[in-house]
C-alpha atoms as a PDB file:
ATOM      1  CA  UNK A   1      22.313 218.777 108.496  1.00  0.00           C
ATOM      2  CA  UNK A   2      24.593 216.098 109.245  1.00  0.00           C
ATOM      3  CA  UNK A   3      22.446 213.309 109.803  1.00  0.00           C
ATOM      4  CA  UNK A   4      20.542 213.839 106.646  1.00  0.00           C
ATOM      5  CA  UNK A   5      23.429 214.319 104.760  1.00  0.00           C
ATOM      6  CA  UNK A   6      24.769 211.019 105.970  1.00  0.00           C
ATOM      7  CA  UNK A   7      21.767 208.999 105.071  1.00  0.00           C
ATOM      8  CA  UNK A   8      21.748 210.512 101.303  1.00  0.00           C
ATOM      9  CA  UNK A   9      25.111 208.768 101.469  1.00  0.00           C
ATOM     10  CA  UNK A  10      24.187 205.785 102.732  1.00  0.00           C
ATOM     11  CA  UNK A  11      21.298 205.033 100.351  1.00  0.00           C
ATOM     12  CA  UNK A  12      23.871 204.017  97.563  1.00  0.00           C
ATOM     13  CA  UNK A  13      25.832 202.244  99.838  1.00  0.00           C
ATOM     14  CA  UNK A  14      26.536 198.467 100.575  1.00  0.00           C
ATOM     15  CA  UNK A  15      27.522 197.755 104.346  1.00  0.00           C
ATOM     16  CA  UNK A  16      31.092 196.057 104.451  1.00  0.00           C
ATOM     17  CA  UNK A  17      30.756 192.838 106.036  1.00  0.00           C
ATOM     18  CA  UNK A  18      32.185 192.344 109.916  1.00  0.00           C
ATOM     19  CA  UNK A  19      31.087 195.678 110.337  1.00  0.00           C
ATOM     20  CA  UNK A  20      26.873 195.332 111.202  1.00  0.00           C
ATOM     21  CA  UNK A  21      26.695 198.363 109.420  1.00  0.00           C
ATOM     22  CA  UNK A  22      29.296 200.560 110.881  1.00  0.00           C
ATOM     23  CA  UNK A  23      31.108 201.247 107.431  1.00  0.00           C
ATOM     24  CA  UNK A  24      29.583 201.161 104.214  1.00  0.00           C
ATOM     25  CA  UNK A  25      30.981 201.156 100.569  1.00  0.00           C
ATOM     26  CA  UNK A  26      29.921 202.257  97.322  1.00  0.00           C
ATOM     27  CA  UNK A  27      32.516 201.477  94.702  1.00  0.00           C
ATOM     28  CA  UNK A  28      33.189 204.515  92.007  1.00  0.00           C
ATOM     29  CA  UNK A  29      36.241 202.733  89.871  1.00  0.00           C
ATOM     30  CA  UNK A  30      36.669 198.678  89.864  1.00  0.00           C
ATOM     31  CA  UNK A  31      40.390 197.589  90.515  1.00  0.00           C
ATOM     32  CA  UNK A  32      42.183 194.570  89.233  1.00  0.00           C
ATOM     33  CA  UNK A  33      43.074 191.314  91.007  1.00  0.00           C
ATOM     34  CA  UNK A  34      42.637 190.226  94.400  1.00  0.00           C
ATOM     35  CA  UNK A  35      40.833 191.492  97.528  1.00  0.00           C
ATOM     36  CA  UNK A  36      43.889 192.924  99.895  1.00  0.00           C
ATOM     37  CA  UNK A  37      45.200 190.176 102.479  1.00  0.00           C
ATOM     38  CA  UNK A  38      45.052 190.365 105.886  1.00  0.00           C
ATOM     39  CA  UNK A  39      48.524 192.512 107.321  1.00  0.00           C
ATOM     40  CA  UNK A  40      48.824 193.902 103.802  1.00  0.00           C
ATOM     41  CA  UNK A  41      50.400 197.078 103.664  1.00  0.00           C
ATOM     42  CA  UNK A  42      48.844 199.713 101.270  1.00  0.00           C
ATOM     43  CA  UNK A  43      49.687 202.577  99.621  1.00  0.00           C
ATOM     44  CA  UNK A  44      46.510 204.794  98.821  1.00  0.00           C
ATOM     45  CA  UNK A  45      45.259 208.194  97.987  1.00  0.00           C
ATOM     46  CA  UNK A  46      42.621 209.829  99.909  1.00  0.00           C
ATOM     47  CA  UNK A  47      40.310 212.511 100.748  1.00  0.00           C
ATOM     48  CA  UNK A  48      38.498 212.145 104.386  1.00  0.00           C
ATOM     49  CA  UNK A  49      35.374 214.343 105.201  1.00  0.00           C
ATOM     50  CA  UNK A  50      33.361 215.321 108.557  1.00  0.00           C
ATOM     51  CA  UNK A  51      29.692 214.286 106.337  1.00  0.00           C
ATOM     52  CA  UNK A  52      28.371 218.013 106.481  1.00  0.00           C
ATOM     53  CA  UNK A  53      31.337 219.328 105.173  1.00  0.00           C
ATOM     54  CA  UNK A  54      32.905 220.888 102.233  1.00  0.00           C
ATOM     55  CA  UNK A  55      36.193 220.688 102.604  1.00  0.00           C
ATOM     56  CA  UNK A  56      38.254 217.666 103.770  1.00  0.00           C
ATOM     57  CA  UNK A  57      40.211 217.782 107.465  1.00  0.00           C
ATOM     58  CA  UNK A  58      42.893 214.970 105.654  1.00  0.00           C
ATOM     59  CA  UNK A  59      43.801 214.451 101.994  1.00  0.00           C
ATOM     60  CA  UNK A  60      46.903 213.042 100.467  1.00  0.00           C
ATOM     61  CA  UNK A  61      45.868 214.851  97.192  1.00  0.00           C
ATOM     62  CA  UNK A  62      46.472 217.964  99.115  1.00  0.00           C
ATOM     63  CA  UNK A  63      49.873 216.888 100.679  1.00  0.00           C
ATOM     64  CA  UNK A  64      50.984 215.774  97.191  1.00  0.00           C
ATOM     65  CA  UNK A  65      52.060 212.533  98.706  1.00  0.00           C
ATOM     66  CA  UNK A  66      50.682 208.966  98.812  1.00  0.00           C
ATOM     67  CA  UNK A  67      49.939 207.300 102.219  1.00  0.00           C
ATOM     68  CA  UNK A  68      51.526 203.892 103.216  1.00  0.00           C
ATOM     69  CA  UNK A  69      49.517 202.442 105.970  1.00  0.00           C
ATOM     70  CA  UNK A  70      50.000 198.776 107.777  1.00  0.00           C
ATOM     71  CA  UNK A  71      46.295 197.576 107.774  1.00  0.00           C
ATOM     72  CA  UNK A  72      45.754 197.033 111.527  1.00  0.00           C
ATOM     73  CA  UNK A  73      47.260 199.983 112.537  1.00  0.00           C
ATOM     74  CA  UNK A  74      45.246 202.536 111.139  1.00  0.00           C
ATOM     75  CA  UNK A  75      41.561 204.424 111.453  1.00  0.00           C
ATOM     76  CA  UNK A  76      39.214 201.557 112.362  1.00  0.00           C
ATOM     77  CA  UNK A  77      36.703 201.951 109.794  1.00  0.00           C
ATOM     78  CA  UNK A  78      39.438 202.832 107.595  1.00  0.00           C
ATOM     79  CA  UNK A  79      41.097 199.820 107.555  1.00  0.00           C
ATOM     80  CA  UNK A  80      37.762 197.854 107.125  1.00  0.00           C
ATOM     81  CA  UNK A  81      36.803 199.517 104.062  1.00  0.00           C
ATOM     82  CA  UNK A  82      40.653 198.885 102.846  1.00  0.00           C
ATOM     83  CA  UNK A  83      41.088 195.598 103.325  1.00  0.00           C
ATOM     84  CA  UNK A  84      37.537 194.759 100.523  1.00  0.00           C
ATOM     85  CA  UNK A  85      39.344 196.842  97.780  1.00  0.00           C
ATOM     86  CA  UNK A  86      41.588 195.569  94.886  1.00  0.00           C
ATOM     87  CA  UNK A  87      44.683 197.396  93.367  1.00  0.00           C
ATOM     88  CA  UNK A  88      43.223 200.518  91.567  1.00  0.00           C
ATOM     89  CA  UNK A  89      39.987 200.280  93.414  1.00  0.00           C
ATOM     90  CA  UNK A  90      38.884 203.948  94.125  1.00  0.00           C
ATOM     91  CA  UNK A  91      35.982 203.625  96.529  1.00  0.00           C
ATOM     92  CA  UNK A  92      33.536 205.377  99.263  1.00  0.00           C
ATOM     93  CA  UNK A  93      33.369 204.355 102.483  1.00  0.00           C
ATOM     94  CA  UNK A  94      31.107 206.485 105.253  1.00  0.00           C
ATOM     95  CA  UNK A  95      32.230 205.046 108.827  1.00  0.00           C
ATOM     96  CA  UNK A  96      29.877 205.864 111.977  1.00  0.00           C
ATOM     97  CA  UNK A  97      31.431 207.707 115.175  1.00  0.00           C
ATOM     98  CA  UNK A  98      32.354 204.180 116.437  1.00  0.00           C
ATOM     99  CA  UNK A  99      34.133 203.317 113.334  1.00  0.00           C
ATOM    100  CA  UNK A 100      35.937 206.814 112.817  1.00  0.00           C
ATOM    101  CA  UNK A 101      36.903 208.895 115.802  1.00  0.00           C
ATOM    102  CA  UNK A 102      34.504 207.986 118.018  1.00  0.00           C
ATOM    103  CA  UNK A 103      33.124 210.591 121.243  1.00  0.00           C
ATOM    104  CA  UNK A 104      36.103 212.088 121.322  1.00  0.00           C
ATOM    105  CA  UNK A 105      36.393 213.245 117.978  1.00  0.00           C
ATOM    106  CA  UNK A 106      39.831 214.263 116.765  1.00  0.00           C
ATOM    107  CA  UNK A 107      40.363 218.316 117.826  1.00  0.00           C
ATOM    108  CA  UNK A 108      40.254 220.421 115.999  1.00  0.00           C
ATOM    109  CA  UNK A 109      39.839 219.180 112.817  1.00  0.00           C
ATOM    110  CA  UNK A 110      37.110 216.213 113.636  1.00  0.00           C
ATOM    111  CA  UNK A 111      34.698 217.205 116.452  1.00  0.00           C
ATOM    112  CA  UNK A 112      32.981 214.363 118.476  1.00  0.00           C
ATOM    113  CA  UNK A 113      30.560 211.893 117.964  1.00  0.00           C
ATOM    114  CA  UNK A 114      31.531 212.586 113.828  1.00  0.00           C
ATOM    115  CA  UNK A 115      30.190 210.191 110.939  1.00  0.00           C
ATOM    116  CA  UNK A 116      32.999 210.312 108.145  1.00  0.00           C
ATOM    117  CA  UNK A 117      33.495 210.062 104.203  1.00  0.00           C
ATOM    118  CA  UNK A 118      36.479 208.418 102.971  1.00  0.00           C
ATOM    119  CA  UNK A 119      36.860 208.647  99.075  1.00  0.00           C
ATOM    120  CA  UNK A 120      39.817 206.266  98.896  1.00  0.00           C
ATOM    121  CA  UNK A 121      42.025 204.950  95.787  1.00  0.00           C
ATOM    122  CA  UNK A 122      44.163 201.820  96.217  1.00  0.00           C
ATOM    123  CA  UNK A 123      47.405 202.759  94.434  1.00  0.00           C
ATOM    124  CA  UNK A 124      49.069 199.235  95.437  1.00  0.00           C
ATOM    125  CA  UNK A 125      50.068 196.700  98.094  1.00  0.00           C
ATOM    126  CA  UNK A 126      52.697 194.089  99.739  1.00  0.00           C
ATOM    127  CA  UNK A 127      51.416 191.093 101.268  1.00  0.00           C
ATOM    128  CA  UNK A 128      53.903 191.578 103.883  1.00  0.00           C
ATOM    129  CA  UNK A 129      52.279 189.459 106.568  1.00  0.00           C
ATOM    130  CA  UNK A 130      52.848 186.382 104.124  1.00  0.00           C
ATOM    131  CA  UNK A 131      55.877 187.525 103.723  1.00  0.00           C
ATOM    132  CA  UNK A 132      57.253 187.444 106.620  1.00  0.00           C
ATOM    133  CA  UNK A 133      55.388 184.324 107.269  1.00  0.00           C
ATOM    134  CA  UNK A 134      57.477 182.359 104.870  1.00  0.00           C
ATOM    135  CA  UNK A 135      60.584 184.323 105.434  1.00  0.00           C
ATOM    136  CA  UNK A 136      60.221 182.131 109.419  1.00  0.00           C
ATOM    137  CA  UNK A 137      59.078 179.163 107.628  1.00  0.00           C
ATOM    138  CA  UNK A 138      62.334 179.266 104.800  1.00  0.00           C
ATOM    139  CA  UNK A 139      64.674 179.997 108.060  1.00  0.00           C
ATOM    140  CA  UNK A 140      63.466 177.537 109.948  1.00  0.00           C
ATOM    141  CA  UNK A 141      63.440 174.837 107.088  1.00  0.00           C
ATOM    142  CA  UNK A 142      67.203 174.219 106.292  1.00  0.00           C
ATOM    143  CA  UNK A 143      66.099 176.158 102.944  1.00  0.00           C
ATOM    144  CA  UNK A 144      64.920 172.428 101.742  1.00  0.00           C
ATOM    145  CA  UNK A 145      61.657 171.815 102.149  1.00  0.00           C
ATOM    146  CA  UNK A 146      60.184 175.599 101.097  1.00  0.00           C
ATOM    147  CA  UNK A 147      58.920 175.630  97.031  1.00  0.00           C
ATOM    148  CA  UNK A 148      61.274 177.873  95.105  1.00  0.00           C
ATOM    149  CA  UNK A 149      57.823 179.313  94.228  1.00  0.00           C
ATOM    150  CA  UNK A 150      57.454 180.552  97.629  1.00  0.00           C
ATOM    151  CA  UNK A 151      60.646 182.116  98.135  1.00  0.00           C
ATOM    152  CA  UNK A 152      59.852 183.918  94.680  1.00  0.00           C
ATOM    153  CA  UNK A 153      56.844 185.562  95.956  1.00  0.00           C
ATOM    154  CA  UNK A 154      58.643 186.410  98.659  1.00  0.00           C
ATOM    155  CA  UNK A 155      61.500 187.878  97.111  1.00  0.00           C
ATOM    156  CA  UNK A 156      58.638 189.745  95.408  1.00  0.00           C
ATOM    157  CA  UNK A 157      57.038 191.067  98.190  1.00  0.00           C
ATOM    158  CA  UNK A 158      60.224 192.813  99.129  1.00  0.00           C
ATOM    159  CA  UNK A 159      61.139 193.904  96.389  1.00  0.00           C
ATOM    160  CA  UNK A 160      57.940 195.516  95.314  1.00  0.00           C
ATOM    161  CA  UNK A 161      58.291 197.115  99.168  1.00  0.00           C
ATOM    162  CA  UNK A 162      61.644 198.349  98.140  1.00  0.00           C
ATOM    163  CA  UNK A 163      60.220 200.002  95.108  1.00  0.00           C
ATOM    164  CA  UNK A 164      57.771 201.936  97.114  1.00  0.00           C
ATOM    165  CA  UNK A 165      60.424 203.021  99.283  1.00  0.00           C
ATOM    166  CA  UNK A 166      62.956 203.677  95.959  1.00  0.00           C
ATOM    167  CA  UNK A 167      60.022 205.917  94.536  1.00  0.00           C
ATOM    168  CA  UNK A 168      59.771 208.110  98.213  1.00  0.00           C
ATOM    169  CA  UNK A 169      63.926 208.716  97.572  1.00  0.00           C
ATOM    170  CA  UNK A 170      64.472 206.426 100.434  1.00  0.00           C
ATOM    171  CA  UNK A 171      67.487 204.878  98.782  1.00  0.00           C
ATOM    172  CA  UNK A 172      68.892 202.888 101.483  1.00  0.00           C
ATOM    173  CA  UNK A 173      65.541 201.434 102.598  1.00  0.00           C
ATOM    174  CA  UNK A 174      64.873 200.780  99.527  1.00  0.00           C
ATOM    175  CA  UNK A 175      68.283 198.841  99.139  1.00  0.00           C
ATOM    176  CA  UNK A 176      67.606 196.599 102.399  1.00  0.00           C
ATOM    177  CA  UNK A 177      64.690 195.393 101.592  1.00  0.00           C
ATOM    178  CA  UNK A 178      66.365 194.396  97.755  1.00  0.00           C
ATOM    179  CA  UNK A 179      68.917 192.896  99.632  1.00  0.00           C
ATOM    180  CA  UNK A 180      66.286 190.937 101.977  1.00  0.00           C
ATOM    181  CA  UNK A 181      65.081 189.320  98.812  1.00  0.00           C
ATOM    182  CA  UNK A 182      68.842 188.730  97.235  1.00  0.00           C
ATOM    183  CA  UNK A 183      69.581 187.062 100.431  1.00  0.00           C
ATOM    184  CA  UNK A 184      66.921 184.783  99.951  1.00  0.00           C
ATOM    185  CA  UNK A 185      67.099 183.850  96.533  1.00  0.00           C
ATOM    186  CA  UNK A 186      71.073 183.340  96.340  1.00  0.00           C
ATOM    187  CA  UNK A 187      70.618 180.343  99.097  1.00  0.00           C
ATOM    188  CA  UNK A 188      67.757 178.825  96.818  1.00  0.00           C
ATOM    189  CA  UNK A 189      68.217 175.412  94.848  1.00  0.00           C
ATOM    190  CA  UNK A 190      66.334 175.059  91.545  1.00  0.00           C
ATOM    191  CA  UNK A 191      65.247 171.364  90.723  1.00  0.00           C
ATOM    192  CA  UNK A 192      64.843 171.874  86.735  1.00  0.00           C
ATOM    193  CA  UNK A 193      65.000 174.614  83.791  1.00  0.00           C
ATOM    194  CA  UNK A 194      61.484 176.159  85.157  1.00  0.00           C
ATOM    195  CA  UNK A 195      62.489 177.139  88.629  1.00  0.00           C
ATOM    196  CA  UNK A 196      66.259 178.530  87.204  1.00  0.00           C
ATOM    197  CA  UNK A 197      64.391 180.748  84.526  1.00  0.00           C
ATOM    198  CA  UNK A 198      62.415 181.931  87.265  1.00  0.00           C
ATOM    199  CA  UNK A 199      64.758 182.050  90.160  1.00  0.00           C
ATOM    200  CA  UNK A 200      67.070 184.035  87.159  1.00  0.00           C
ATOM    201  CA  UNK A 201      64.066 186.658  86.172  1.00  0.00           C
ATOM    202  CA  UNK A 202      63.939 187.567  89.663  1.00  0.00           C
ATOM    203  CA  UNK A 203      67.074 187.568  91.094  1.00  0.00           C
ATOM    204  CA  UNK A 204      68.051 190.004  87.804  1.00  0.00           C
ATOM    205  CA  UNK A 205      65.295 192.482  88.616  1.00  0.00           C
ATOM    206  CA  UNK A 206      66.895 192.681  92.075  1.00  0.00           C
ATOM    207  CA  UNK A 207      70.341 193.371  91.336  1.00  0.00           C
ATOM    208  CA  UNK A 208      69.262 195.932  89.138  1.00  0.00           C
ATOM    209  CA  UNK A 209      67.764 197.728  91.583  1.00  0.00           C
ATOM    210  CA  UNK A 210      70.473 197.915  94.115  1.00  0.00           C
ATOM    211  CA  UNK A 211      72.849 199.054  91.493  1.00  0.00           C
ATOM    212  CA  UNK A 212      70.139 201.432  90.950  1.00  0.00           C
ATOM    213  CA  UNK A 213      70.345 202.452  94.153  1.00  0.00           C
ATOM    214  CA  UNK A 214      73.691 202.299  95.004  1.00  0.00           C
ATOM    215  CA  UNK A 215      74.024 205.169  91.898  1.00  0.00           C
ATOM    216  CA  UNK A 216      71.623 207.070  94.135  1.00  0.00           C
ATOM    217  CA  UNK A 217      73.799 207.312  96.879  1.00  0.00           C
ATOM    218  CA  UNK A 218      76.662 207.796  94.270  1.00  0.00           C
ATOM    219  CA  UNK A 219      78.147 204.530  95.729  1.00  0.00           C
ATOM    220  CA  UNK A 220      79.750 203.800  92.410  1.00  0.00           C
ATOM    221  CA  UNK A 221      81.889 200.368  93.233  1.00  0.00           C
ATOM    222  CA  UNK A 222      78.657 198.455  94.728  1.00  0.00           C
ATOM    223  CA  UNK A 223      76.390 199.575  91.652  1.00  0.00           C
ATOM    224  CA  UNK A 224      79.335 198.119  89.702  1.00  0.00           C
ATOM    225  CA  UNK A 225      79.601 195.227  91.577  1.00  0.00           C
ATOM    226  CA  UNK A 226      75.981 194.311  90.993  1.00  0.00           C
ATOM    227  CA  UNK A 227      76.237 195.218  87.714  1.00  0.00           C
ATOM    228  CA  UNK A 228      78.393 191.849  87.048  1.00  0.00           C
ATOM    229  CA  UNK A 229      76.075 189.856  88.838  1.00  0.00           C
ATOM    230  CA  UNK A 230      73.529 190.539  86.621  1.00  0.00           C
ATOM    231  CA  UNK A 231      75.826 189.810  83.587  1.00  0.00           C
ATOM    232  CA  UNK A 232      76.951 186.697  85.542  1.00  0.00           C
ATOM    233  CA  UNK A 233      72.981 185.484  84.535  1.00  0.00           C
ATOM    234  CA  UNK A 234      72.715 187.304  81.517  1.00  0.00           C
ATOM    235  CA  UNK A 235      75.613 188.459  79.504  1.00  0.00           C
ATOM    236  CA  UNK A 236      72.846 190.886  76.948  1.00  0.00           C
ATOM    237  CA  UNK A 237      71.156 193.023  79.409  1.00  0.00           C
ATOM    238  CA  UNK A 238      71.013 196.476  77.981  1.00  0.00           C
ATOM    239  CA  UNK A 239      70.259 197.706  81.626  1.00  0.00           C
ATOM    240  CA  UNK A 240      73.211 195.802  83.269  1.00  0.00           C
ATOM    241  CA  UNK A 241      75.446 197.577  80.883  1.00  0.00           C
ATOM    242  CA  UNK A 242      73.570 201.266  81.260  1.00  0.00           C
ATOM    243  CA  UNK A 243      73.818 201.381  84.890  1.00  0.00           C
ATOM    244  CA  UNK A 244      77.515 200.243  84.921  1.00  0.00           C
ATOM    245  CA  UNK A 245      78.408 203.186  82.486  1.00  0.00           C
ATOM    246  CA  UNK A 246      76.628 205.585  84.939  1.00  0.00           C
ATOM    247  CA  UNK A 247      78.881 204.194  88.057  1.00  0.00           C
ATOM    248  CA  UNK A 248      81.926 204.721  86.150  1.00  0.00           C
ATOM    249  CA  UNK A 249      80.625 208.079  85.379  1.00  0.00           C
ATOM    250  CA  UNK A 250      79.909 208.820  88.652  1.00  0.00           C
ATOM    251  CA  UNK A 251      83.630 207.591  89.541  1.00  0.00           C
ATOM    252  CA  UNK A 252      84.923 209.430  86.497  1.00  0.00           C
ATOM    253  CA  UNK A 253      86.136 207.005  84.654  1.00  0.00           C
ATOM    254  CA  UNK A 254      84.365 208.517  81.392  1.00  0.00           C
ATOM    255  CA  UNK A 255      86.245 206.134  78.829  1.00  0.00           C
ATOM    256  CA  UNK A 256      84.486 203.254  80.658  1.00  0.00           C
ATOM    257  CA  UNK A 257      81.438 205.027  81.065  1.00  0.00           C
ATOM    258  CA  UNK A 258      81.189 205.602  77.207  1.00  0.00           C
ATOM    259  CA  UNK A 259      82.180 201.980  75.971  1.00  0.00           C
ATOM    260  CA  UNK A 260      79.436 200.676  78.940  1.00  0.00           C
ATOM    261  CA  UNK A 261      76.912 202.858  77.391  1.00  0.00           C
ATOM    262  CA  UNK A 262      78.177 201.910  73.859  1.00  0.00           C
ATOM    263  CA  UNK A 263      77.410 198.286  74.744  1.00  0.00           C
ATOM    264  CA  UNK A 264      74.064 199.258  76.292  1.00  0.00           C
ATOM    265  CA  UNK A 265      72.980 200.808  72.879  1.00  0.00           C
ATOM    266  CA  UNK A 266      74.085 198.238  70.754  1.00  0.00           C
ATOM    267  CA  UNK A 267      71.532 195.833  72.644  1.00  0.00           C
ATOM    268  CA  UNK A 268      68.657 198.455  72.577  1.00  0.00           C
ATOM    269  CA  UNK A 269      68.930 200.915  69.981  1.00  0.00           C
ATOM    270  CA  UNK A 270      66.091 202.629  70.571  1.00  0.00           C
ATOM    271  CA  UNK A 271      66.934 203.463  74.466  1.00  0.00           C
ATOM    272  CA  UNK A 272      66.985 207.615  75.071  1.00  0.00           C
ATOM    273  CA  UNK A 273      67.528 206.937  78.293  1.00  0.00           C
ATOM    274  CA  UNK A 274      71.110 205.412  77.141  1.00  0.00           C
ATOM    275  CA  UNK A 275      71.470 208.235  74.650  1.00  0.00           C
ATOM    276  CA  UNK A 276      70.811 210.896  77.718  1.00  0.00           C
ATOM    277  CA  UNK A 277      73.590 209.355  79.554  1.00  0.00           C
ATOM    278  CA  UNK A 278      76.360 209.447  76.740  1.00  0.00           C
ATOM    279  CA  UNK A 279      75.195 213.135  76.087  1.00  0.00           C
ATOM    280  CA  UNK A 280      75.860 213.226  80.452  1.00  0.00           C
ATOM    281  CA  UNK A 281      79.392 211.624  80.335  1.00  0.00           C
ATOM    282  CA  UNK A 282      79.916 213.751  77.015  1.00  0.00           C
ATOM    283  CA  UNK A 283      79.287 216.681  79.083  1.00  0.00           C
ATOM    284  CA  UNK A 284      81.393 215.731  82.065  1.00  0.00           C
ATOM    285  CA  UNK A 285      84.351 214.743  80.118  1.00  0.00           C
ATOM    286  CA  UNK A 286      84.220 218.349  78.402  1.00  0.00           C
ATOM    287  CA  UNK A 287      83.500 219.710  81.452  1.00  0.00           C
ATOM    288  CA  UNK A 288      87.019 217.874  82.648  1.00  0.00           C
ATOM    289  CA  UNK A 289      89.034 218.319  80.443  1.00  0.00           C
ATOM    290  CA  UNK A 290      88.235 222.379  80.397  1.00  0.00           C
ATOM    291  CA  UNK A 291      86.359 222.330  76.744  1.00  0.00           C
END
C-alpha cells in the first residue's frame, strides 16, 4: 500500500533541513556549482507521483517542455527540495501531505491526505532576487559607488533570463530583459584595463543577442543597428558581421548580405552556420531575380 511504499522510499533518503522531516532527498546525479539562492528562479524537469502509483499526475517530460518556477511561489515541499540542488542536480524528493497537497488533495489527479515523489532535474537558474537587489542599490547610488563587478553579474542575471526566454521563442521578452542589462552596463565607468575587458565581454554578448532577436521578429534596422555596436568594441567579430548579413537579407539587400557574410567567413572559416546563410541569400537572390 501506500504507506509501505512510502517508507521503502524513505529508507534511502536524507531529510532536507527546515523541514523536521517533511521532505526528504536522495540524490541520483550530482550537479555543478552552488546550492540555488534564495528567490532564484529555476528551470527544471520533472516527474511528480501519488507514492502508490505508476504513472505520474504531472511531468514536464510528458509536456515536452521545461518548467520555470519562482522558488517561493511554488508546491511547498517542492520548493524545499529545490532550493538544496545545484545546476544539473537530478534528485528525489518524497514530501508528506503537509508538504505536498495537504487534506485537500488536488482533484482529480492528487486525492487527499497524499505523500508525493518528485524525481526532479535542475536544468538551470537566475539569481534574480540578487538581481534585482543590486539593480535598487545601482539606481539608488548615482551609478558611483556600485563595483563594476556587480553590475556584471547583474547584467548576467538578465541576460541568462533572456536566454531562457529566447530559447521558449519569446523574442521580445527575451529582448527586454537584454536590454535591462544594456541599460545597465552602457551607464557603467571602468577604473582600469580589467573592468573595460570585462565590461566589453559582456556588453558584446548582449548586443548580440538583441540583434539576434530583433532578426526574430524580422526587425531588420535594429539587428543592424546593434550589429555596429558590437563592431564599435570589436571591429573582428565573426558573429557581428553574420547577423548583419542576415538583417540585410531579411531587408533584401542581398549584395550587402553577401559581402557581410563574406566578412564573417573570412574571420571564421570554418563557420557552416555562415556558409548556410550565403547558400540562404544565394537562394533568395535567385529566387528574386526569377532564376
Amino acid at each position: 500500500d501506500a504507506v509501505s511504499s512510502a517508507e521503502r522510499i524513505a529508507a534511502g533518503m536524507t531529510p532536507v533541513d527546515g523541514t523536521n522531516g517533511g521532505v526528504k532527498k536522495k540524490i541520483l546525479r550530482e550537479g555543478v556549482g552552488g546550492i540555488v539562492p534564495e528567490g532564484a528562479t529555476v528551470k527544471v524537469q520533472y516527474n511528480g507521483y501519488v507514492v502508490g502509483e505508476a504513472e505520474p499526475f504531472d511531468s514536464t517530460w510528458l509536456r515536452g517542455s521545461k518548467q520555470e518556477i519562482k522558488l517561493g511561489h511554488g508546491l511547498l515541499g517542492f520548493d524545499a527540495g529545490v532550493a538544496t540542488m545545484r545546476k544539473s542536480e537530478t534528485s528525489q524528493f518524497l514530501l508528506q501531505p503537509d508538504w505536498g497537497f495537504g487534506a485537500l488533495g488536488c482533484p482529480p489527479r492528487v486525492p487527499g491526505s497524499a505523500t508525493l515523489l518528485f524525481e526532479i532535474e535542475l536544468v538551470s537558474f537566475v539569481n534574480a532576487a540578487a538581481a534585482e537587489a543590486d539593480e535598487e542599490a545601482f539606481a539608488g547610488s548615482g551609478h558611483g559607488s556600485v563595483r563594476l563587478a556587480q553590475l556584471v553579474d547583474v547584467a548576467m542575471s538578465e541576460r541568462r533570463a533572456g536566454n531562457d526566454c529566447f530559447y521558449r521563442g519569446d523574442f521580445g521578452q527575451a529582448m527586454a530583459k537584454y536590454q535591462k542589462g544594456i541599460g545597465l552596463l552602457e551607464k557603467a565607468s571602468m577604473k582600469d584595463e580589467a573592468e573595460e575587458k570585462l565590461w566589453r565581454e559582456e556588453l558584446i554578448k548582449l548586443y548580440l543577442n538583441v540583434a539576434m532577436c530583433c532578426i526574430k521578429k524580422r526587425l531588420g534596422p535594429k539587428a543592424i543597428t546593434f550589429c555596429n555596436k558590437v563592431r564599435d568594441l570589436d571591429r573582428s567579430n565573426a558573429k557581428a558581421y553574420y547577423c548583419h548579413g542576415q538583417a540585410c537579407r531579411i531587408l533584401g539587400e542581398f549584395d550587402k548580405a553577401i559581402r557581410m557574410c563574406l566578412e564573417a567567413a573570412k574571420l571564421k572559416p570554418n563557420s557552416e552556420e555562415v556558409r548556410a546563410e550565403l547558400r540562404l541569400i544565394n537562394k533568395c537572390c535567385r529566387f528574386m531575380h526569377g532564376i
